[in-house]
N, C-alpha and C. Protein backbone atom coordinates (compact mmCIF):
# COMPACT_ATOMS: atom_id res chain seq x y z
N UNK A 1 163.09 -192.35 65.27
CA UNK A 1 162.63 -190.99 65.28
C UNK A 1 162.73 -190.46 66.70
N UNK A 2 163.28 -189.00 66.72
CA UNK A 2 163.28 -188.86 68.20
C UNK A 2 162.10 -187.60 68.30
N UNK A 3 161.74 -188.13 69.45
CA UNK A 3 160.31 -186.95 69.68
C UNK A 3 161.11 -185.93 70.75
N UNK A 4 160.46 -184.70 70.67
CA UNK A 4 161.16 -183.75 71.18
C UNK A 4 160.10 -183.59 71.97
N UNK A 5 159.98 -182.91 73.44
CA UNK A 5 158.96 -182.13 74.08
C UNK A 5 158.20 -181.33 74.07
N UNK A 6 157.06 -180.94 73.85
CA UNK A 6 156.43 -180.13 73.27
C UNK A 6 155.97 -179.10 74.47
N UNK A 7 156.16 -177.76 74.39
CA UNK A 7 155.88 -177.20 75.38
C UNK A 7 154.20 -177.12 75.77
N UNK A 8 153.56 -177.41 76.77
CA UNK A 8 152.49 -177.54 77.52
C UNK A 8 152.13 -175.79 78.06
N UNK A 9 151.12 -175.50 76.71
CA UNK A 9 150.54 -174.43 77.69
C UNK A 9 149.49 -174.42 78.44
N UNK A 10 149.43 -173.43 79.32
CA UNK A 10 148.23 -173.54 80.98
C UNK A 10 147.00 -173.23 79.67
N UNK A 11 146.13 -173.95 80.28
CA UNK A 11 144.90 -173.84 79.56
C UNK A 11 144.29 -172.50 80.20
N UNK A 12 143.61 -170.95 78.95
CA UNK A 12 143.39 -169.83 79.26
C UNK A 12 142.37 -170.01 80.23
N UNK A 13 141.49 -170.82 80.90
CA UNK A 13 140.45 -170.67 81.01
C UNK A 13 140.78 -171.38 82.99
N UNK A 14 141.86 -172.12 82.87
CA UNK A 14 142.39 -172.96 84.20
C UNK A 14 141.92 -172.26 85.62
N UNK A 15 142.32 -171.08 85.23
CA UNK A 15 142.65 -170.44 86.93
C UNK A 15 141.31 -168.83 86.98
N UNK A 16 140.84 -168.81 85.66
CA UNK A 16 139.57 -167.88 85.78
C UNK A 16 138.53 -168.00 86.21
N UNK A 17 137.33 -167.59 86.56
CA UNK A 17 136.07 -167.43 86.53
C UNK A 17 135.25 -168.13 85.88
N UNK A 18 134.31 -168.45 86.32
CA UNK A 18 133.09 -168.74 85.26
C UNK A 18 132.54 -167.58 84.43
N UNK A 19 132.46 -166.56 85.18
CA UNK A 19 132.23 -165.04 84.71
C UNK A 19 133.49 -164.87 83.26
N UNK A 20 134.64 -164.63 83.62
CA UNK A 20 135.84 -164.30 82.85
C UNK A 20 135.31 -165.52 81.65
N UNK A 21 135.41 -166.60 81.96
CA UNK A 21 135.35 -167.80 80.89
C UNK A 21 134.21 -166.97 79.67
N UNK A 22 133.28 -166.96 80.14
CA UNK A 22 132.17 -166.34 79.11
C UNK A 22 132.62 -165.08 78.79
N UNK A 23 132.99 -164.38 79.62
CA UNK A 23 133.18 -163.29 78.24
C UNK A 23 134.62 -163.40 77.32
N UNK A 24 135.30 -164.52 78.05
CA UNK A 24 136.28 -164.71 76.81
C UNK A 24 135.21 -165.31 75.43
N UNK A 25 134.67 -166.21 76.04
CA UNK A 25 133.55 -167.00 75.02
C UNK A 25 133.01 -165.80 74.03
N UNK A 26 132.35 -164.74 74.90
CA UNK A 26 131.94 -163.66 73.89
C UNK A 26 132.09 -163.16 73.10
N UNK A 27 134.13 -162.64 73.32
CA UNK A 27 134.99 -162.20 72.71
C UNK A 27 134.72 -162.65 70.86
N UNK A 28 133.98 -163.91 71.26
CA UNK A 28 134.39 -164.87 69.50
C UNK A 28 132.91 -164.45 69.23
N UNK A 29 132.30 -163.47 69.39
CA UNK A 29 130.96 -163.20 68.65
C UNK A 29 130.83 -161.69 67.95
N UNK A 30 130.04 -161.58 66.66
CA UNK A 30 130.18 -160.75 66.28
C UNK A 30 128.97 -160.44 65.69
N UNK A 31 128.64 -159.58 64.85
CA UNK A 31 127.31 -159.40 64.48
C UNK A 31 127.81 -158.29 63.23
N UNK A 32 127.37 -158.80 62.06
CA UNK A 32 127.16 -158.44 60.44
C UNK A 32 126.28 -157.71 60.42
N UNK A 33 125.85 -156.93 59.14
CA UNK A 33 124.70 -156.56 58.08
C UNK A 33 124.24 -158.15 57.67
N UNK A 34 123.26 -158.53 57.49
CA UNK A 34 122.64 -159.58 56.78
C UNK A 34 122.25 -159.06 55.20
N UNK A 35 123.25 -159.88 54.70
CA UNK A 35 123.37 -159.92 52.95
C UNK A 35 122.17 -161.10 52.61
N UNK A 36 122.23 -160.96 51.20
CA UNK A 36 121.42 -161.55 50.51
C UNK A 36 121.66 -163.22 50.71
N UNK A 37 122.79 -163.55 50.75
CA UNK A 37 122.94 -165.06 50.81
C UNK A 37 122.94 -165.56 52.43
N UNK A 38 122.14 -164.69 53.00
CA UNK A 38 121.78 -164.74 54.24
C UNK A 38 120.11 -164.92 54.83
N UNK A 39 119.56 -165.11 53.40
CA UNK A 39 117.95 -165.25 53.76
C UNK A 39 117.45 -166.27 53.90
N UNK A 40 117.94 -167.60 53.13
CA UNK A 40 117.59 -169.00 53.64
C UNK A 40 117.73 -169.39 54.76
N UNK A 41 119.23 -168.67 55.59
CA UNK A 41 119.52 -169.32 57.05
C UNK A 41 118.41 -168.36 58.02
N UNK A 42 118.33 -167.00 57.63
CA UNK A 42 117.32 -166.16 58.50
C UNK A 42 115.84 -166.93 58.35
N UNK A 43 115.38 -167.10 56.93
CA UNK A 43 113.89 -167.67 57.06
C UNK A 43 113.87 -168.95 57.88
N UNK A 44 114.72 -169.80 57.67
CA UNK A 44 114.99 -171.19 57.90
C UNK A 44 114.94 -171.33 59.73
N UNK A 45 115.79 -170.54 60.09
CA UNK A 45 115.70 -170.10 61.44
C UNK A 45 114.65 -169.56 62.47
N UNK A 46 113.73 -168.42 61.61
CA UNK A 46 112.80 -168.09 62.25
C UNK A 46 111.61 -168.81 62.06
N UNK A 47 111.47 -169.22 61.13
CA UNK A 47 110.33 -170.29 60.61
C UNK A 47 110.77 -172.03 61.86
N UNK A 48 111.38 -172.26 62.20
CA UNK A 48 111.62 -173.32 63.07
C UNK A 48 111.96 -173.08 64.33
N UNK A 49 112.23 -171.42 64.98
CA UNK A 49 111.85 -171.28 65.87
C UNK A 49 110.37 -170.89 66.67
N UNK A 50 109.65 -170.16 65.31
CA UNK A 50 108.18 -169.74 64.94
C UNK A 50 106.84 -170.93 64.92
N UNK A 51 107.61 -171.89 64.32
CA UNK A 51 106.46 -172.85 63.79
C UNK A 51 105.56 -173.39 64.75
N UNK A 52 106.21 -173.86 65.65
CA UNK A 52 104.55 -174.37 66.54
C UNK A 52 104.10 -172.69 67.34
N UNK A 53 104.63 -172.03 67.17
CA UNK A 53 103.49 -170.46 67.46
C UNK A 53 102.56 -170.42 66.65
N UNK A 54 102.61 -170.21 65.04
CA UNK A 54 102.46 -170.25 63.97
C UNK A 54 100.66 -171.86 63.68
N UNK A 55 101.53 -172.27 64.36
CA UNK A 55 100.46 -174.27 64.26
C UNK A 55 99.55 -173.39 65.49
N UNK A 56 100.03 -173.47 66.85
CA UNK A 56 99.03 -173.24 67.73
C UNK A 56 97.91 -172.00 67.52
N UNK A 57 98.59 -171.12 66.78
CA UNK A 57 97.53 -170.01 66.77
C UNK A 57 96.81 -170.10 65.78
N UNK A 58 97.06 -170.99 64.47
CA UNK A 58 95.95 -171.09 63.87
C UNK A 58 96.58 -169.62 62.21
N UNK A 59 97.82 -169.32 62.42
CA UNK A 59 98.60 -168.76 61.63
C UNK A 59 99.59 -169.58 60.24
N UNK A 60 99.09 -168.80 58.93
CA UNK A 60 100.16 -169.69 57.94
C UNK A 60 100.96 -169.10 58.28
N UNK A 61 102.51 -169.32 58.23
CA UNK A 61 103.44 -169.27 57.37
C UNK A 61 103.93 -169.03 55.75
N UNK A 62 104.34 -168.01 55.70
CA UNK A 62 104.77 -167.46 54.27
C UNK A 62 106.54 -167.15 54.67
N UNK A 63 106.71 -167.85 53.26
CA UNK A 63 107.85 -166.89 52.72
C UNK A 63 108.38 -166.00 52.25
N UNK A 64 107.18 -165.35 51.44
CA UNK A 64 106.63 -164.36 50.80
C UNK A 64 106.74 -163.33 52.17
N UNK A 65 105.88 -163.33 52.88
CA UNK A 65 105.85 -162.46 54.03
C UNK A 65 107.12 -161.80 54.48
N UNK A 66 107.68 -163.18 55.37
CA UNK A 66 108.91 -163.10 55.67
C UNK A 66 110.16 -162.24 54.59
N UNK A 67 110.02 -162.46 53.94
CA UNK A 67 110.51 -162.21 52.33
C UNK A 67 110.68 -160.78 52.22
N UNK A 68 109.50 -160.10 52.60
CA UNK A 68 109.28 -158.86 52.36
C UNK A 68 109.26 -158.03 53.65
N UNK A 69 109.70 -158.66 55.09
CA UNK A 69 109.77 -157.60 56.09
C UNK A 69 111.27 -157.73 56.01
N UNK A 70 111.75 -158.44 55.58
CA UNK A 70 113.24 -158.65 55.47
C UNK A 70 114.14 -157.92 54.62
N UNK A 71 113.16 -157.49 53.53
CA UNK A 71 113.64 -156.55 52.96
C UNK A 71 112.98 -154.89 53.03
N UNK A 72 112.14 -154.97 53.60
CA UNK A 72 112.34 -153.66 54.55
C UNK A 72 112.45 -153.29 55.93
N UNK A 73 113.34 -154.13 56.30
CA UNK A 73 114.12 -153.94 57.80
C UNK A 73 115.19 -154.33 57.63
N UNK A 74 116.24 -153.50 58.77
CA UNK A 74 117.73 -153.86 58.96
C UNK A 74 117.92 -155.47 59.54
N UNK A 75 118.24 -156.23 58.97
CA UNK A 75 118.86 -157.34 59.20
C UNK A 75 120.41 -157.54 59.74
N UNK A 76 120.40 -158.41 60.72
CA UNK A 76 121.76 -158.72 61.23
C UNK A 76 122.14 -160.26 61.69
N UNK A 77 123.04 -160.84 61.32
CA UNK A 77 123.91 -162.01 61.81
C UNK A 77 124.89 -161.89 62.70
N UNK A 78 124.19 -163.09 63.29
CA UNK A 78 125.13 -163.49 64.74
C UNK A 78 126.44 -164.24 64.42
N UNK A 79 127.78 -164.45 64.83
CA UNK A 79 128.48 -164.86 64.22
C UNK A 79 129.71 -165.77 65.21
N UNK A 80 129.53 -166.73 65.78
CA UNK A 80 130.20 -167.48 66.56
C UNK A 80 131.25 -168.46 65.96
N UNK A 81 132.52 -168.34 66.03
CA UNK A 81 133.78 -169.07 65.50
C UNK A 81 133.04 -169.30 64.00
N UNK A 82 132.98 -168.37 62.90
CA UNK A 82 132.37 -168.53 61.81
C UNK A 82 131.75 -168.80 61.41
N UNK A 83 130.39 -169.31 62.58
CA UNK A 83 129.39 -170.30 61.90
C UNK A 83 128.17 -168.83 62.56
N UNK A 84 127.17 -168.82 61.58
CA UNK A 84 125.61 -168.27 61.90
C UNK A 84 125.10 -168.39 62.84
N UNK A 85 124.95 -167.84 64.34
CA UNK A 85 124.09 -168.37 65.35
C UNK A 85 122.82 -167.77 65.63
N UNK A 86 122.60 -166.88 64.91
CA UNK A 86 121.44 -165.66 65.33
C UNK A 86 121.55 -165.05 64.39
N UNK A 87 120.18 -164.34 64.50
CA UNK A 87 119.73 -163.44 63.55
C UNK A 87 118.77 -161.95 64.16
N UNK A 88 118.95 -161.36 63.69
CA UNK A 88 118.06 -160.14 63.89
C UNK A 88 117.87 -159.22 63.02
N UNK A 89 116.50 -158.55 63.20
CA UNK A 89 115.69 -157.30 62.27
C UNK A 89 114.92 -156.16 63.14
N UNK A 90 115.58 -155.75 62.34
CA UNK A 90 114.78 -153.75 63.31
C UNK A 90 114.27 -153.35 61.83
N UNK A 91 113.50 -152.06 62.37
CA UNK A 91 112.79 -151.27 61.52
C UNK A 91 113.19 -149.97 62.03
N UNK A 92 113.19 -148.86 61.65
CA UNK A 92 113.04 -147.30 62.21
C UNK A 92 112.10 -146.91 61.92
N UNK A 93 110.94 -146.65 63.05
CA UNK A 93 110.06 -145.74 63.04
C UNK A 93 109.88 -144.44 63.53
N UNK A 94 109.24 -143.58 63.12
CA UNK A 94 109.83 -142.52 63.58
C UNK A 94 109.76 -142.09 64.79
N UNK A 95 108.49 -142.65 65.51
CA UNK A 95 109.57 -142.55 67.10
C UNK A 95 109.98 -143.65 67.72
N UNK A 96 110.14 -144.89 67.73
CA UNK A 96 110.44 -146.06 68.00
C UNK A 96 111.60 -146.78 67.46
N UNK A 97 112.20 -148.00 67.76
CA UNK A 97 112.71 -148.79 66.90
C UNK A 97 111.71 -150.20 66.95
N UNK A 98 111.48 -150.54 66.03
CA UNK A 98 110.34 -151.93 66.14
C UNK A 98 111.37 -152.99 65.94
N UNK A 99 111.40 -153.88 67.07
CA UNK A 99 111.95 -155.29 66.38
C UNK A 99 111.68 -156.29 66.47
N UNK A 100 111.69 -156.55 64.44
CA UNK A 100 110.80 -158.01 64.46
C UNK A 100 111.43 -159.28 64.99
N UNK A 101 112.40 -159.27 64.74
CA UNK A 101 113.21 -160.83 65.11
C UNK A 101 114.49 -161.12 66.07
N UNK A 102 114.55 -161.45 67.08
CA UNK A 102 115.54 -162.01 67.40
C UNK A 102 115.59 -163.39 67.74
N UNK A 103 116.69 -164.29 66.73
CA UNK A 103 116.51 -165.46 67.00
C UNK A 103 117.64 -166.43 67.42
N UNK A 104 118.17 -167.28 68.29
CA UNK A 104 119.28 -168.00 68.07
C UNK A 104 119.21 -169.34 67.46
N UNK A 105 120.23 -169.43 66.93
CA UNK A 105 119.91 -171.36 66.86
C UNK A 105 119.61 -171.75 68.29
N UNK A 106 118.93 -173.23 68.43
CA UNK A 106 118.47 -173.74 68.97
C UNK A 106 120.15 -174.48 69.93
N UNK A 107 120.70 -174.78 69.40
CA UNK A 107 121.87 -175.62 69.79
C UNK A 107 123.05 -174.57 70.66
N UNK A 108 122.83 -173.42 70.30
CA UNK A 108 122.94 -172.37 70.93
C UNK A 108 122.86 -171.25 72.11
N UNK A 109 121.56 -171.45 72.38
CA UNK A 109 120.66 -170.93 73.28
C UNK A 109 121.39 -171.30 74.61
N UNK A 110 121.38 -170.47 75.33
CA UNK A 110 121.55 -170.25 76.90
C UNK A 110 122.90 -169.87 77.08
N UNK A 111 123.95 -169.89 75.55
CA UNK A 111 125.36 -168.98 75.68
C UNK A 111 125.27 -167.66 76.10
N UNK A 112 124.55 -166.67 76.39
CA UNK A 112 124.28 -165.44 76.44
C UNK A 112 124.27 -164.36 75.41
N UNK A 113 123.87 -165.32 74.03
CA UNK A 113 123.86 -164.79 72.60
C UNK A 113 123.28 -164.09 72.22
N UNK A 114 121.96 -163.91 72.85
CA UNK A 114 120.58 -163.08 72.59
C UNK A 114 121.10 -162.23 73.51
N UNK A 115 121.40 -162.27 74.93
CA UNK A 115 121.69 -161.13 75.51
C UNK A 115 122.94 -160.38 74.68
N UNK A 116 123.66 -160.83 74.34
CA UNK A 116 124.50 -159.94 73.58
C UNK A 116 124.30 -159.38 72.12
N UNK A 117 123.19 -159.98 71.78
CA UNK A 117 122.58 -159.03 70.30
C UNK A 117 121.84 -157.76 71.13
N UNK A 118 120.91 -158.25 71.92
CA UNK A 118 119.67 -157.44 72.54
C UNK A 118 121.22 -156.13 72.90
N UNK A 119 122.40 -156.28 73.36
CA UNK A 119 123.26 -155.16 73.62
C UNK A 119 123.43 -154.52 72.78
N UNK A 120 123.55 -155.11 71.55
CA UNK A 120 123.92 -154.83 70.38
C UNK A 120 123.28 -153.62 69.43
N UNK A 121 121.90 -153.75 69.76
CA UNK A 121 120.64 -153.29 69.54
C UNK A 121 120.43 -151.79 70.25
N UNK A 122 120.30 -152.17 71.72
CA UNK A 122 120.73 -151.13 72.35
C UNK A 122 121.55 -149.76 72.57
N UNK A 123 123.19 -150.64 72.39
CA UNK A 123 124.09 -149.88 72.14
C UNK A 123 124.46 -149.28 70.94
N UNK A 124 124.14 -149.77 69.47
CA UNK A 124 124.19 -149.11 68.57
C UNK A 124 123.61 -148.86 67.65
N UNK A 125 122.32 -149.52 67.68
CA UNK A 125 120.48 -149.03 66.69
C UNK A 125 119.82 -147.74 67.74
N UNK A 126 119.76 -148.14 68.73
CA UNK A 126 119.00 -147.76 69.56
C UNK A 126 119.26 -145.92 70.07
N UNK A 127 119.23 -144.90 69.07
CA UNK A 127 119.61 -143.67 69.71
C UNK A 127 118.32 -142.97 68.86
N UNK A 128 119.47 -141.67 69.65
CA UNK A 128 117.92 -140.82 69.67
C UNK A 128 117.68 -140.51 68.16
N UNK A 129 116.49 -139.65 67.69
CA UNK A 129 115.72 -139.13 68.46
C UNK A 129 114.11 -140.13 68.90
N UNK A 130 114.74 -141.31 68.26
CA UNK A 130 113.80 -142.22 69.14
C UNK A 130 114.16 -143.32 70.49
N UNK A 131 114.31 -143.06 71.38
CA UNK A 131 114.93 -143.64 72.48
C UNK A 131 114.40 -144.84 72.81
N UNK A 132 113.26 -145.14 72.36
CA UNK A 132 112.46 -146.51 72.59
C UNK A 132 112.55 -147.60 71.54
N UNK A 133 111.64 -149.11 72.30
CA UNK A 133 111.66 -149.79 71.17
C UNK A 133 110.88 -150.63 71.62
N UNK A 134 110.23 -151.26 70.49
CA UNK A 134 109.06 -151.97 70.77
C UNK A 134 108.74 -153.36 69.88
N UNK A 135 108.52 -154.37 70.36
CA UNK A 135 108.28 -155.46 69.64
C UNK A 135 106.58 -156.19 70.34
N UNK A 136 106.56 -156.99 69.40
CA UNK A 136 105.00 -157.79 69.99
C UNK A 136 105.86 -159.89 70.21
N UNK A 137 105.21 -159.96 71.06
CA UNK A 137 105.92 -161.74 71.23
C UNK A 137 104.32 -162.13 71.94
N UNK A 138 104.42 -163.56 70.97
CA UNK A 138 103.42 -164.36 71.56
C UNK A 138 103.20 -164.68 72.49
N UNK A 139 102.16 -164.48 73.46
CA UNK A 139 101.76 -164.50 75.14
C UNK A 139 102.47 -165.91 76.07
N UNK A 140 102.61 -166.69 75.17
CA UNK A 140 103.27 -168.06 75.72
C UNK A 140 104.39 -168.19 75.49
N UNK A 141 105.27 -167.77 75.24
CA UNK A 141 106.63 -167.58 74.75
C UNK A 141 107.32 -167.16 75.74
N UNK A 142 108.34 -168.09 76.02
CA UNK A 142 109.35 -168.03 77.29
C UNK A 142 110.05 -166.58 77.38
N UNK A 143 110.55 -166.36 75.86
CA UNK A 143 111.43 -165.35 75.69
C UNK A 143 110.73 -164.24 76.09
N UNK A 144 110.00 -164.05 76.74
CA UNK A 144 108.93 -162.91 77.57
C UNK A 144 109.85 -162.23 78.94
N UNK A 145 110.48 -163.64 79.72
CA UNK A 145 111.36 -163.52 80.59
C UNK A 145 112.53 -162.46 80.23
N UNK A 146 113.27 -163.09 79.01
CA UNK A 146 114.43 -162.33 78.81
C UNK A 146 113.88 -160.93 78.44
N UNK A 147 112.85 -160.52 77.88
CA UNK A 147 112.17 -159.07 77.36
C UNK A 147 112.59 -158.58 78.61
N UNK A 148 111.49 -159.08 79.86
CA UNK A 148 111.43 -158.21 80.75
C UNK A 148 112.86 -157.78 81.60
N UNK A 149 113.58 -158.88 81.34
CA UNK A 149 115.03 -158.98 82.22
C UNK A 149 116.16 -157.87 81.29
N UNK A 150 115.53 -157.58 80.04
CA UNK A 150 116.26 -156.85 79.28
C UNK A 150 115.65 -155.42 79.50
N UNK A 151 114.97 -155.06 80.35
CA UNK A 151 114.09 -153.56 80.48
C UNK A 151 112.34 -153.40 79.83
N UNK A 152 112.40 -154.57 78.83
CA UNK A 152 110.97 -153.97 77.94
C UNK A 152 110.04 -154.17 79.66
N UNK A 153 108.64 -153.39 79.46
CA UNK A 153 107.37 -153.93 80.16
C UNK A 153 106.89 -154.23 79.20
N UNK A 154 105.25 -154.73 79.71
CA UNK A 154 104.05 -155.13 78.51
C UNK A 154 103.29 -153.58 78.42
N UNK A 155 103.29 -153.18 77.20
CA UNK A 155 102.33 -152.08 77.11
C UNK A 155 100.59 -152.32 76.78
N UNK A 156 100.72 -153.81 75.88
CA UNK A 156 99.07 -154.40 75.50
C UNK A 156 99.19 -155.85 75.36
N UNK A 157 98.32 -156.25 75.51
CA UNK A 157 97.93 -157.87 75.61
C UNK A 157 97.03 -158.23 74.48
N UNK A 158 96.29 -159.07 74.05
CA UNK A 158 95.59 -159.30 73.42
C UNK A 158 95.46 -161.09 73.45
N UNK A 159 94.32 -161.74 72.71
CA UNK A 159 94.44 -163.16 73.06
C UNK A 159 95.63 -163.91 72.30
N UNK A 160 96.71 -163.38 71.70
CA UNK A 160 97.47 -163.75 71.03
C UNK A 160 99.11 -162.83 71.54
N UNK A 161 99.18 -161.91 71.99
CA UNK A 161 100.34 -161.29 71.83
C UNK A 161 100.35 -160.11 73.27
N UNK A 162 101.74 -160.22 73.75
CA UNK A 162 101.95 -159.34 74.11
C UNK A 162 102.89 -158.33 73.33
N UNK A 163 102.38 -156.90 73.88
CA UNK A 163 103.03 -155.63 72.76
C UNK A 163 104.17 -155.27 73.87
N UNK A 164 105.21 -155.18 73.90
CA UNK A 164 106.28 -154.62 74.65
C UNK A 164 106.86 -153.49 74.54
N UNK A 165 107.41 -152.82 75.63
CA UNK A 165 108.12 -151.61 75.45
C UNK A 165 109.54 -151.29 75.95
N UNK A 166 110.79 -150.96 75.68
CA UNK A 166 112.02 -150.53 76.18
C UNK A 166 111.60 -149.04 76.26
N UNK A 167 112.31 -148.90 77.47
CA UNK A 167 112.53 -147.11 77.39
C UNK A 167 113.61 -146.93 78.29
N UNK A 168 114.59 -146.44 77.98
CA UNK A 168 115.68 -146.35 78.69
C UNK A 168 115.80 -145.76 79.91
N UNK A 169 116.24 -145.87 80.78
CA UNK A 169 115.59 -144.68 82.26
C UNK A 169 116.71 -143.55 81.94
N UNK A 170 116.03 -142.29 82.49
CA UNK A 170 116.45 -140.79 82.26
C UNK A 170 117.39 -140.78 82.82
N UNK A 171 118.50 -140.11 82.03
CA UNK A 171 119.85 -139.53 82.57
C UNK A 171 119.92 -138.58 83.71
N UNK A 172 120.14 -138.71 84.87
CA UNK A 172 119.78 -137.53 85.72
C UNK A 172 121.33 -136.58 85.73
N UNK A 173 120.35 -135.49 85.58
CA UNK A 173 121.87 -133.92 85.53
C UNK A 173 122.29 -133.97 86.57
N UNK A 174 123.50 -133.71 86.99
CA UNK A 174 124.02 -133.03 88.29
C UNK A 174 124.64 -131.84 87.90
């Protein structure tokens, strides 16, 4: 058998950035409507990123619950080389956007996945005539960091929760 040479291409990633590398990485993410055969991986997900919040505070867990904010809020999937990585849910209120969930898989986390939903959110839930948005996250919860690094402040505290706020800063006229 004779083997022929196979041409050797430069690997895309050889002579770029660490910067460039990731947002090629990005390039392969996308974000759905969350359908119905999408609620086991959403509950499944938030319930195992939730659960020791849930244990420590002295909170059940329902499915039922879950069940039913899910079906009255916009749901969305994260979507990395075909597989589910995230999830998210908004609500429209009438002057706010409330959002209950953003979650990644665990195996996931620190790709810049959440920052690119939280864009997601931003750039195309997020208009007027409610310009804000607001979620509550448990006072011990790391993801407090990324809130604040994403624009929210804390608007209320309580012994369980901080209440957060986005507000976009004002367009100035010239």
């Amino acid at each position: 058998m004779n083997w022929l040479p196979v041409p050797v291409r430069a690997c895309p990633y050889r002579h770029s950035s660490l910067r460039q590398h990731r947002e090629m990485e990005m390039n392969l993410l996308n974000i759905r409507p969350a359908c119905i055969e999408d609620l086991h991986f959403a509950t499944t997900l938030v319930y195992t990123n939730m659960r020791q919040y849930y244990i420590d505070h002295g909170i059940t867990w329902s499915d039922e619950n879950f069940r039913r904010t899910w079906e009255s809020s916009r749901g969305f999937i994260t979507i990395k080389a075909n597989t589910r990585v995230g999830y998210l849910s908004v609500t429209q209120e009438p002057d706010f956007l409330y959002l209950h969930d953003l979650h990644v898989v665990t195996g996931h986390c620190g790709q810049g996945i959440g920052s690119f939903m939280m864009r997601f959110i931003m750039d195309q839930l997020l208009t007027a005539p409610s310009r804000r948005m607001r979620l509550k996250v448990f006072r011990e919860n790391p993801a407090i960091s990324f809130y604040e690094r994403s624009g929210f402040c804390t608007v209320f505290r309580d012994e369980r929760f901080l209440g957060m706020e986005y507000k976009p800063p004002e367009k100035s006229v010239k």
